[in-house]
N, C-alpha and C. Protein backbone atom coordinates (compact mmCIF):
# COMPACT_ATOMS: atom_id res chain seq x y z
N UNK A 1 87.13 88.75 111.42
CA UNK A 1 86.98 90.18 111.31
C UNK A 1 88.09 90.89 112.08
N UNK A 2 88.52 90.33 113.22
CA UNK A 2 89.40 90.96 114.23
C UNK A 2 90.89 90.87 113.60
N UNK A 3 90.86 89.70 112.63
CA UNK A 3 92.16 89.60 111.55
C UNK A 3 92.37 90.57 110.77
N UNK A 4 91.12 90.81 110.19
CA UNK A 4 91.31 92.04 109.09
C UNK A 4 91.41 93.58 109.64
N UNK A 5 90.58 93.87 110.72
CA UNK A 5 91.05 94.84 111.06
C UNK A 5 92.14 95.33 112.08
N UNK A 6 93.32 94.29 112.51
CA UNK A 6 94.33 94.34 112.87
C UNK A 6 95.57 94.59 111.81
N UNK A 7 95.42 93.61 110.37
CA UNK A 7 95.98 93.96 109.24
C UNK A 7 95.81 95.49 109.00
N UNK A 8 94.42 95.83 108.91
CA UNK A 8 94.34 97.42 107.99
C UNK A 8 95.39 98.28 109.20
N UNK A 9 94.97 98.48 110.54
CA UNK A 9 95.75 98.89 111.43
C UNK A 9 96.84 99.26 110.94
N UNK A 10 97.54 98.29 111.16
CA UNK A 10 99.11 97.76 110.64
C UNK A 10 99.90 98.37 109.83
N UNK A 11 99.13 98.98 108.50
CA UNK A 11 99.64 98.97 107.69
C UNK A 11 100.19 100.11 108.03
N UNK A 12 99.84 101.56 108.26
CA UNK A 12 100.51 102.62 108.26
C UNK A 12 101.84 102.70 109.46
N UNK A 13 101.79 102.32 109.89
CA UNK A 13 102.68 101.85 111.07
C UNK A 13 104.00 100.94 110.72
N UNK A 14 103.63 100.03 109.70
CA UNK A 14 104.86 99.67 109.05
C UNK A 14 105.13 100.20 108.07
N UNK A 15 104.77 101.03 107.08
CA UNK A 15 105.22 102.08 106.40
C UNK A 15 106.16 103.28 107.15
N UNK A 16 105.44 103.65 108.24
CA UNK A 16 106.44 104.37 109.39
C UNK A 16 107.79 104.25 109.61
N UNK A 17 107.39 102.73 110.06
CA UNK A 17 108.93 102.30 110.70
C UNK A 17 109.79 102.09 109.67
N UNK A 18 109.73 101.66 108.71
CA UNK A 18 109.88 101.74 107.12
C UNK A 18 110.75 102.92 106.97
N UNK A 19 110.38 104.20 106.98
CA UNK A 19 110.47 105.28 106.37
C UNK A 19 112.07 105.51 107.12
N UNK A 20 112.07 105.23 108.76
CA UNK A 20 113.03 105.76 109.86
C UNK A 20 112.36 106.47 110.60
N UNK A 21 112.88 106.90 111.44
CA UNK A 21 112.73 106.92 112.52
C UNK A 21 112.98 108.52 112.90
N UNK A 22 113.85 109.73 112.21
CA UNK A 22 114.26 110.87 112.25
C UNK A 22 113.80 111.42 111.41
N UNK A 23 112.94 112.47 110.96
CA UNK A 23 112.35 113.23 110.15
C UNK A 23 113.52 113.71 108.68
N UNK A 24 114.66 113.86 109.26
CA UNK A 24 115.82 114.33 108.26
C UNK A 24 116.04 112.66 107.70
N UNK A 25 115.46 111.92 107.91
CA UNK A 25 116.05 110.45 107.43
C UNK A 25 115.06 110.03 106.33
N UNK A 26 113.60 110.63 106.29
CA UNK A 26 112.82 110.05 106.17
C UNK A 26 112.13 111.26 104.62
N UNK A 27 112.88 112.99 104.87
CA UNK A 27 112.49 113.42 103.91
C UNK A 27 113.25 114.70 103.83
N UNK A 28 114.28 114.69 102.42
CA UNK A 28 115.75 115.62 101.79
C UNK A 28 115.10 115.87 100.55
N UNK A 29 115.82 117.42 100.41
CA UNK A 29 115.70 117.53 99.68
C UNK A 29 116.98 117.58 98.54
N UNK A 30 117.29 117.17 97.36
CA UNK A 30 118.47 116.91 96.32
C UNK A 30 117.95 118.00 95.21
N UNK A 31 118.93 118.67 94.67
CA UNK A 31 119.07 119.25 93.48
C UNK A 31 120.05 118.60 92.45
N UNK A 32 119.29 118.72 91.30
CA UNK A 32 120.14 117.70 90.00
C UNK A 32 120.23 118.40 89.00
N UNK A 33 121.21 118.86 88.21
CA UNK A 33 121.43 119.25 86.99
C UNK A 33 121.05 118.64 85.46
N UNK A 34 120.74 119.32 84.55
CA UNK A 34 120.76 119.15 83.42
C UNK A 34 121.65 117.58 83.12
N UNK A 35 121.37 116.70 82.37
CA UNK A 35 122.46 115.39 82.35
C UNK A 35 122.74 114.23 83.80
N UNK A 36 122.67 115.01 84.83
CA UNK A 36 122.63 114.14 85.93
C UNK A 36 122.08 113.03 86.06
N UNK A 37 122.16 111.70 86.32
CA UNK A 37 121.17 110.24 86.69
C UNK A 37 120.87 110.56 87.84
N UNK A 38 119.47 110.24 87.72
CA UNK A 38 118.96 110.50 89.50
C UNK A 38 119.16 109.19 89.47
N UNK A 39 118.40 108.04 89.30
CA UNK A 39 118.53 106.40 89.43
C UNK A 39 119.05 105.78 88.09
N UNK A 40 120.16 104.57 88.17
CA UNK A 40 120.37 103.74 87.31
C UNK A 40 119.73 102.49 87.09
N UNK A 41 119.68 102.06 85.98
CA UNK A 41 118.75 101.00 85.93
C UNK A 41 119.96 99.73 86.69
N UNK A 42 118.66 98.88 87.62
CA UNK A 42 119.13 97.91 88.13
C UNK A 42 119.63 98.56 89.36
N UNK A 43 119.87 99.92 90.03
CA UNK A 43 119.99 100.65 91.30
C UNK A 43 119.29 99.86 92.01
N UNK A 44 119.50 99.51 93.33
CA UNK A 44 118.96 98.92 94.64
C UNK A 44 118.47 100.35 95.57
N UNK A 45 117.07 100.50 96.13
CA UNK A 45 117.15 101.22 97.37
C UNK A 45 115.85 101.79 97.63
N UNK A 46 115.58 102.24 98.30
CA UNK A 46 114.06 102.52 98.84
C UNK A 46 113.93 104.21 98.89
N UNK A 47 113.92 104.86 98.02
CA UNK A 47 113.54 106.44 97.78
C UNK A 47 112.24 107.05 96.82
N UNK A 48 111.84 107.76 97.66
CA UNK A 48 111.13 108.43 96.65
C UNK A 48 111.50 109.56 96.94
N UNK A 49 111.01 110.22 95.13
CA UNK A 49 111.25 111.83 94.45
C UNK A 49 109.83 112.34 94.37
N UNK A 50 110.13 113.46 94.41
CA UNK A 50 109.04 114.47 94.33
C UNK A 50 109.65 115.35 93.47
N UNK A 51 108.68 115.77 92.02
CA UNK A 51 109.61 116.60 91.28
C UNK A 51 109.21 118.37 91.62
N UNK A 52 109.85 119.49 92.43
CA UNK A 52 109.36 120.48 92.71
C UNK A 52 109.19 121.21 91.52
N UNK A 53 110.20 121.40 90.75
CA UNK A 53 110.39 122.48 89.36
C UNK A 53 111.33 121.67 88.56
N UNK A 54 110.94 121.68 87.29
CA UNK A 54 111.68 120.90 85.85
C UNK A 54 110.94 119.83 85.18
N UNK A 55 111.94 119.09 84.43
CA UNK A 55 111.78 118.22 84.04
C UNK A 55 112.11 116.71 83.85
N UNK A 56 112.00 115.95 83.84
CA UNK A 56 112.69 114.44 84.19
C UNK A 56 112.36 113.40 83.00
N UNK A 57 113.07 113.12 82.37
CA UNK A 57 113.37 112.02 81.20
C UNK A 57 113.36 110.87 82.02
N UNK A 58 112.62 109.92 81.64
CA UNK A 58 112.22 108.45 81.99
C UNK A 58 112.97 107.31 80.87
N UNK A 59 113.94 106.82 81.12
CA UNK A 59 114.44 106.11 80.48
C UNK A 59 114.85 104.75 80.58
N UNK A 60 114.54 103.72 79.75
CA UNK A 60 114.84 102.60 80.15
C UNK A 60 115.55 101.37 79.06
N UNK A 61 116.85 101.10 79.16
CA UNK A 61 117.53 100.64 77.73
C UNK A 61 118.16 101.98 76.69
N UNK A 62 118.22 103.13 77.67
CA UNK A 62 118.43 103.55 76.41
C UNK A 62 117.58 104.62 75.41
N UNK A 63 115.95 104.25 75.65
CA UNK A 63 115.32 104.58 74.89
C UNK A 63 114.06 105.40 75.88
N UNK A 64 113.94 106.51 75.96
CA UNK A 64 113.16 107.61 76.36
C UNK A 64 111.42 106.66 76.56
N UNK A 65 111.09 106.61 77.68
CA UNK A 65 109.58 106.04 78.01
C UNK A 65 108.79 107.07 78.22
N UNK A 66 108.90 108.32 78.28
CA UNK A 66 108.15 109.36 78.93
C UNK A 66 109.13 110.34 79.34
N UNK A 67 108.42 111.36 80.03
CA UNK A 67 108.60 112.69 81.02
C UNK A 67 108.11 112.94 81.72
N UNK A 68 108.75 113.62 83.37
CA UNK A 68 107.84 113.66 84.28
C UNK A 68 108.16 115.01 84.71
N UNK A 69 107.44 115.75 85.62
CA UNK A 69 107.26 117.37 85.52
C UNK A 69 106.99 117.83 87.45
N UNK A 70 106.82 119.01 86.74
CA UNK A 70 106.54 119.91 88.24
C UNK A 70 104.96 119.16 89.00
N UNK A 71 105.58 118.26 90.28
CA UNK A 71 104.40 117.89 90.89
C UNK A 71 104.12 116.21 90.92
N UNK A 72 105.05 116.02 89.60
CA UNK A 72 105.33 113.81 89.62
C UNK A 72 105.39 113.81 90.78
N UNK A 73 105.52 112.41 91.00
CA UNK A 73 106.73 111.55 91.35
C UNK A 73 106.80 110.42 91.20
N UNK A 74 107.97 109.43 92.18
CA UNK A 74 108.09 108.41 91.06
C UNK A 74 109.11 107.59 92.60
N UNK A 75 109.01 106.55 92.69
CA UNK A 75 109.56 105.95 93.57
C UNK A 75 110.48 104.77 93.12
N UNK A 76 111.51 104.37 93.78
CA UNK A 76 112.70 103.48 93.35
C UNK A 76 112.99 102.63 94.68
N UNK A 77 112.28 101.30 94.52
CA UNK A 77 112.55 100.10 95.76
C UNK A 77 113.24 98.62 94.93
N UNK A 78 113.42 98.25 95.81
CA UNK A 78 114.27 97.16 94.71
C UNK A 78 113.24 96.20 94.52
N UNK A 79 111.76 96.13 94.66
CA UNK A 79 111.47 94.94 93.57
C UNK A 79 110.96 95.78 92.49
N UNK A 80 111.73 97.37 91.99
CA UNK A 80 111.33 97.61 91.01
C UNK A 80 112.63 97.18 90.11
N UNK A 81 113.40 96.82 90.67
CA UNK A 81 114.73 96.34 90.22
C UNK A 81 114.74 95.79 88.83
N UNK A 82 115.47 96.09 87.36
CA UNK A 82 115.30 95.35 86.04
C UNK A 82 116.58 94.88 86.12
């Protein structure tokens, strides 16, 4: 029992340290234009988006999977890596 609730503990705490350590490190804000790639497929890196206002084409190969809007989001770590 003392295993498992040392694990649950844990967890937010390494998400933390995870994130960094400086508040400006950990959450920016980016503006993107019309046509812009926010991520390429096969991109390496640990970010997440939050979409404030617009729209976002989900694409993969080429071929449109969806859209994402005011209020998504959508995160990019590398074992999402294709």
């Amino acid at each position: 029992m003392r295993i498992l609730i040392d694990w649950v503990l844990d967890i937010p705490f390494r998400m933390t340290s995870r994130a960094g350590t400086r508040p400006d490190e950990r959450l920016q804000r980016a503006h993107f234009e019309p046509g812009d790639e926010v991520i390429r497929q096969g991109d390496e890196g640990e970010t997440a988006y939050v979409i404030t206002s617009g729209r976002v084409e989900v694409l993969q190969d080429g071929k449109k999977l969806g859209e994402l809007g005011d209020g998504d989001s959508f995160v990019k770590s590398p074992s999402s890596a294709s």
